[in-house]
C-alpha atoms as a PDB file:
ATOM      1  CA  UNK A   1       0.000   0.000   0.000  1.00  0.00           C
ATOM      2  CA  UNK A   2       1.247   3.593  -0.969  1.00  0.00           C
ATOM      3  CA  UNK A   3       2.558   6.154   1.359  1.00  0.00           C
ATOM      4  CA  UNK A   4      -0.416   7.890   0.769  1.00  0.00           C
ATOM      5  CA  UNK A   5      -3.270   5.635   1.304  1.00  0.00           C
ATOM      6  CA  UNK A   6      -1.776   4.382   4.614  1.00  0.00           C
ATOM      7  CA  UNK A   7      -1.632   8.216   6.028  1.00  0.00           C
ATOM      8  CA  UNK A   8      -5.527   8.922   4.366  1.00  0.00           C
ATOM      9  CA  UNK A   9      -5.835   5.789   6.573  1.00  0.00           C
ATOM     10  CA  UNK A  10      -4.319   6.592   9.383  1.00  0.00           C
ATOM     11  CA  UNK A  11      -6.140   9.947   9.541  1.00  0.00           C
ATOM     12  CA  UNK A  12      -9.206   8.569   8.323  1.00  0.00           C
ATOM     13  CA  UNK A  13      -8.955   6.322  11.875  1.00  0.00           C
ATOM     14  CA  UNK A  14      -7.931   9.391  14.162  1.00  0.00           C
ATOM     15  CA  UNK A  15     -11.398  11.066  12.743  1.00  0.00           C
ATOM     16  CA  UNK A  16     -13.530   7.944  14.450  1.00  0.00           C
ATOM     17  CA  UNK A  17     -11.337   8.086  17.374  1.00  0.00           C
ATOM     18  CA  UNK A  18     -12.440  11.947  18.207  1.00  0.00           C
ATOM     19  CA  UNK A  19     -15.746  12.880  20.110  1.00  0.00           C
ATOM     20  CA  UNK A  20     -15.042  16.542  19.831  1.00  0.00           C
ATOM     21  CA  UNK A  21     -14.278  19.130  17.745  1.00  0.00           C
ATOM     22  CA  UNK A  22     -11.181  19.569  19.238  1.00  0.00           C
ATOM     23  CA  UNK A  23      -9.701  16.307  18.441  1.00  0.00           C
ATOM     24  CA  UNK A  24     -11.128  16.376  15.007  1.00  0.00           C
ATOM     25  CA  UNK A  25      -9.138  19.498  14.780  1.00  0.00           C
ATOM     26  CA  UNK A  26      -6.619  17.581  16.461  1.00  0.00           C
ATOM     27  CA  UNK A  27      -7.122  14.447  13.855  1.00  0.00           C
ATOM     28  CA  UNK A  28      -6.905  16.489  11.173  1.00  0.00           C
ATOM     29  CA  UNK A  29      -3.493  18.742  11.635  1.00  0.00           C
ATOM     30  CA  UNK A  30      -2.207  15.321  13.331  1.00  0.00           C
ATOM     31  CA  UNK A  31       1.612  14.476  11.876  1.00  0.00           C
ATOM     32  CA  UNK A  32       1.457  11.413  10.073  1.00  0.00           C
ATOM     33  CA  UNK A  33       4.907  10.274   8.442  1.00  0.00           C
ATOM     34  CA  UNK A  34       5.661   6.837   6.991  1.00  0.00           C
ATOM     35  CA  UNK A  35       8.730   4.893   6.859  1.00  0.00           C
ATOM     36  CA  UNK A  36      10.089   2.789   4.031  1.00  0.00           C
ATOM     37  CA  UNK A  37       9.049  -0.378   6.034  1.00  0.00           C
ATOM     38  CA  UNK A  38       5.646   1.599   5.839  1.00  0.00           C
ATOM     39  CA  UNK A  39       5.515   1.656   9.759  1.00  0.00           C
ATOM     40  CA  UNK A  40       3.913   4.614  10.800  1.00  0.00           C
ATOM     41  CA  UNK A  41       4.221   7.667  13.184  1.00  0.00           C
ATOM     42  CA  UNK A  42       1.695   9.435  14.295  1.00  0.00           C
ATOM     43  CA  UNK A  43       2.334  13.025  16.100  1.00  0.00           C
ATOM     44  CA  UNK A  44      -0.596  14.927  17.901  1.00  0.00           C
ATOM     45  CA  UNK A  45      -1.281  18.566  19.284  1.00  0.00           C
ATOM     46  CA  UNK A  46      -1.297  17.686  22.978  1.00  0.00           C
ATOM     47  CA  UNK A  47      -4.107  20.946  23.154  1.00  0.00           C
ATOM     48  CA  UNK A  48      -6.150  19.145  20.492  1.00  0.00           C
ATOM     49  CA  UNK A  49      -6.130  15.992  21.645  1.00  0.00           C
ATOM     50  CA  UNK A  50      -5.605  14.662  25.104  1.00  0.00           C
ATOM     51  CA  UNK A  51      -2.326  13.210  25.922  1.00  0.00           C
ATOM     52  CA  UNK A  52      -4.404  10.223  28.001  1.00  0.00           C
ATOM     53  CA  UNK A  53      -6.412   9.453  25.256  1.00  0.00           C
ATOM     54  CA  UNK A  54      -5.341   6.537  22.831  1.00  0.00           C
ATOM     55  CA  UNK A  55      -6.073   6.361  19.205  1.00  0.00           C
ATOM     56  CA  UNK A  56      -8.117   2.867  19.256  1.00  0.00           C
ATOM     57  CA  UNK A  57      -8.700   3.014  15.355  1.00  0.00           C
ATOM     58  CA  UNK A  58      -5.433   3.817  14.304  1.00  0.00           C
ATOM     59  CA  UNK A  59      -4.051   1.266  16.265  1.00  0.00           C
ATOM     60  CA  UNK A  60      -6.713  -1.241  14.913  1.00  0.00           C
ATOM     61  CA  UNK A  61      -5.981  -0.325  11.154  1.00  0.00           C
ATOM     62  CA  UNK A  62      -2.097  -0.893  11.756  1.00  0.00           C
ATOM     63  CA  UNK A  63      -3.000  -4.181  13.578  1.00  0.00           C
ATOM     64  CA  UNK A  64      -4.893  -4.992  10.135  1.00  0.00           C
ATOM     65  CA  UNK A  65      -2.372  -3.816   7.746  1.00  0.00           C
ATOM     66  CA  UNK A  66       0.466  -5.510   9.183  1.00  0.00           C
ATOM     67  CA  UNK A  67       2.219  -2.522  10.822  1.00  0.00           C
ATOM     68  CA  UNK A  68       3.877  -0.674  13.482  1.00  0.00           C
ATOM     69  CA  UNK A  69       2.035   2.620  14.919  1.00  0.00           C
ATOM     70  CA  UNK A  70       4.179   5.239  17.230  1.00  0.00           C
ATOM     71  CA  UNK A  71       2.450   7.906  19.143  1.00  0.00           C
ATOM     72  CA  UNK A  72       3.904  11.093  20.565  1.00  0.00           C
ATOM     73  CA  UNK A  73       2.228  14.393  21.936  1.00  0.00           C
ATOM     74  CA  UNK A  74       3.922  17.426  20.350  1.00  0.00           C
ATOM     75  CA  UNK A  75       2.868  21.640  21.117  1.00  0.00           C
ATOM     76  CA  UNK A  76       2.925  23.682  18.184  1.00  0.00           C
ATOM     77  CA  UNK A  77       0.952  26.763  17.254  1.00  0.00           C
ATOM     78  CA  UNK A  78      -2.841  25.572  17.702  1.00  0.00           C
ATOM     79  CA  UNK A  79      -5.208  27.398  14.878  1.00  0.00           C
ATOM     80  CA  UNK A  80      -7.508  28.789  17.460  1.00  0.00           C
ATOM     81  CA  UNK A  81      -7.283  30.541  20.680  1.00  0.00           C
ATOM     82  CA  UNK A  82      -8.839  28.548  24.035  1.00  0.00           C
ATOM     83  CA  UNK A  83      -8.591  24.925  22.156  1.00  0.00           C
ATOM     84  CA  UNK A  84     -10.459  24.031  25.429  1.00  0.00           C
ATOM     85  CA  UNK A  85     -13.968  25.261  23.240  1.00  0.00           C
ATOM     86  CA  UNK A  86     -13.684  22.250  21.383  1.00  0.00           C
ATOM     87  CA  UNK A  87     -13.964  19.876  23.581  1.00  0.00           C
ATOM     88  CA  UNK A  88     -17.497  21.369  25.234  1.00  0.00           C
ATOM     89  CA  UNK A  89     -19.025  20.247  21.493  1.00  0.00           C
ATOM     90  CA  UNK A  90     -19.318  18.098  19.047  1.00  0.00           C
ATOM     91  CA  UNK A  91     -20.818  20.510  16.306  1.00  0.00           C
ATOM     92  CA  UNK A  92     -18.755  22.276  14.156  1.00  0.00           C
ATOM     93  CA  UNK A  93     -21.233  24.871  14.190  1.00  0.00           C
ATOM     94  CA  UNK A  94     -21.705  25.436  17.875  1.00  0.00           C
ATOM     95  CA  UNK A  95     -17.998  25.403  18.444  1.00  0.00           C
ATOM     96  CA  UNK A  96     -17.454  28.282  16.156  1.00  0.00           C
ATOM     97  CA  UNK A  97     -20.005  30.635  17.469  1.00  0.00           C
ATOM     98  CA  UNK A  98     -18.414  29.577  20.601  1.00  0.00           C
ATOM     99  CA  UNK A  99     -15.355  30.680  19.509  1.00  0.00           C
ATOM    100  CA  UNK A 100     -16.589  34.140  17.845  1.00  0.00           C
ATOM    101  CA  UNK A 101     -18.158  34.912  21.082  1.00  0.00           C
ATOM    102  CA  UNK A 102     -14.503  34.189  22.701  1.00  0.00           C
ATOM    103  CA  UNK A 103     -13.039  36.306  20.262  1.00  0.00           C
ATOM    104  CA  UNK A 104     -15.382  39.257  20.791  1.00  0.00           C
ATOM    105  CA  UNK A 105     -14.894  39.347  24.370  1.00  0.00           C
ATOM    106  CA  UNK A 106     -11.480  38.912  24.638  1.00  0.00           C
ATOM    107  CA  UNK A 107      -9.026  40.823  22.866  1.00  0.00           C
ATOM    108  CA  UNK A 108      -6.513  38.477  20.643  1.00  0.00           C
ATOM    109  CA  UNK A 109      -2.515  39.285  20.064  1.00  0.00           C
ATOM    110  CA  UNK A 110      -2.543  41.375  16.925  1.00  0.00           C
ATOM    111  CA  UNK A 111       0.955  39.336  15.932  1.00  0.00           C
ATOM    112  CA  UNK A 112      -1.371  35.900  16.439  1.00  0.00           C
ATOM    113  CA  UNK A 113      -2.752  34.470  13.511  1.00  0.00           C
ATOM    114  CA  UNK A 114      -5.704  32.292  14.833  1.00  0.00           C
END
């Protein structure tokens, strides 16, 4: 299997693993890198998606492809202010006007680009 199917995969897994918008966010802007023994590692905002929490699909899907799955929590720049929003929802929708009523209370960092 390509390179490219195992990460669509792989993220494809992460996306039934979440329960919030957060770690869909999470899910979706996770690392995913694949070796030339196509062994993968996975690398997830640890403000997206909890550092307790463990990826049961993705780890099912490497089970059934025959491969080796490594985890690790990294910080980087998150794409919103309070990621903490996300994880009081489920709906896209709801989260956001969440997050524009954040916004509109609280001033943000000019220099920030969420």
């Amino acid at each position: 299997m390509s390179e490219r199917k195992i990460v669509l995969l792989m993220r494809s897994a992460l996306l039934d693993d979440a329960t919030n918008v957060s770690e869909r966010l999470g899910a979706l802007s996770a690392e995913i890198t694949v070796d030339e023994d196509n062994d993968v590692w996975i690398s997830l905002e640890e403000d997206l998606w909890p550092d307790h929490k463990e990826p049961t699909q993705a780890i099912k899907v490497a089970v059934q492809l025959g491969i080796e799955i490594e985890l690790e929590t990294i910080w980087s720049k998150i794409p919103f202010h309070w990621p903490g929003l996300g994880e009081q929802t489920s709906s896209t929708t709801e989260y956001l006007q969440m997050l524009l009523e954040a916004y509109a209370q609280y001033a943000v960092p000019s220099d920030s680009d969420a």
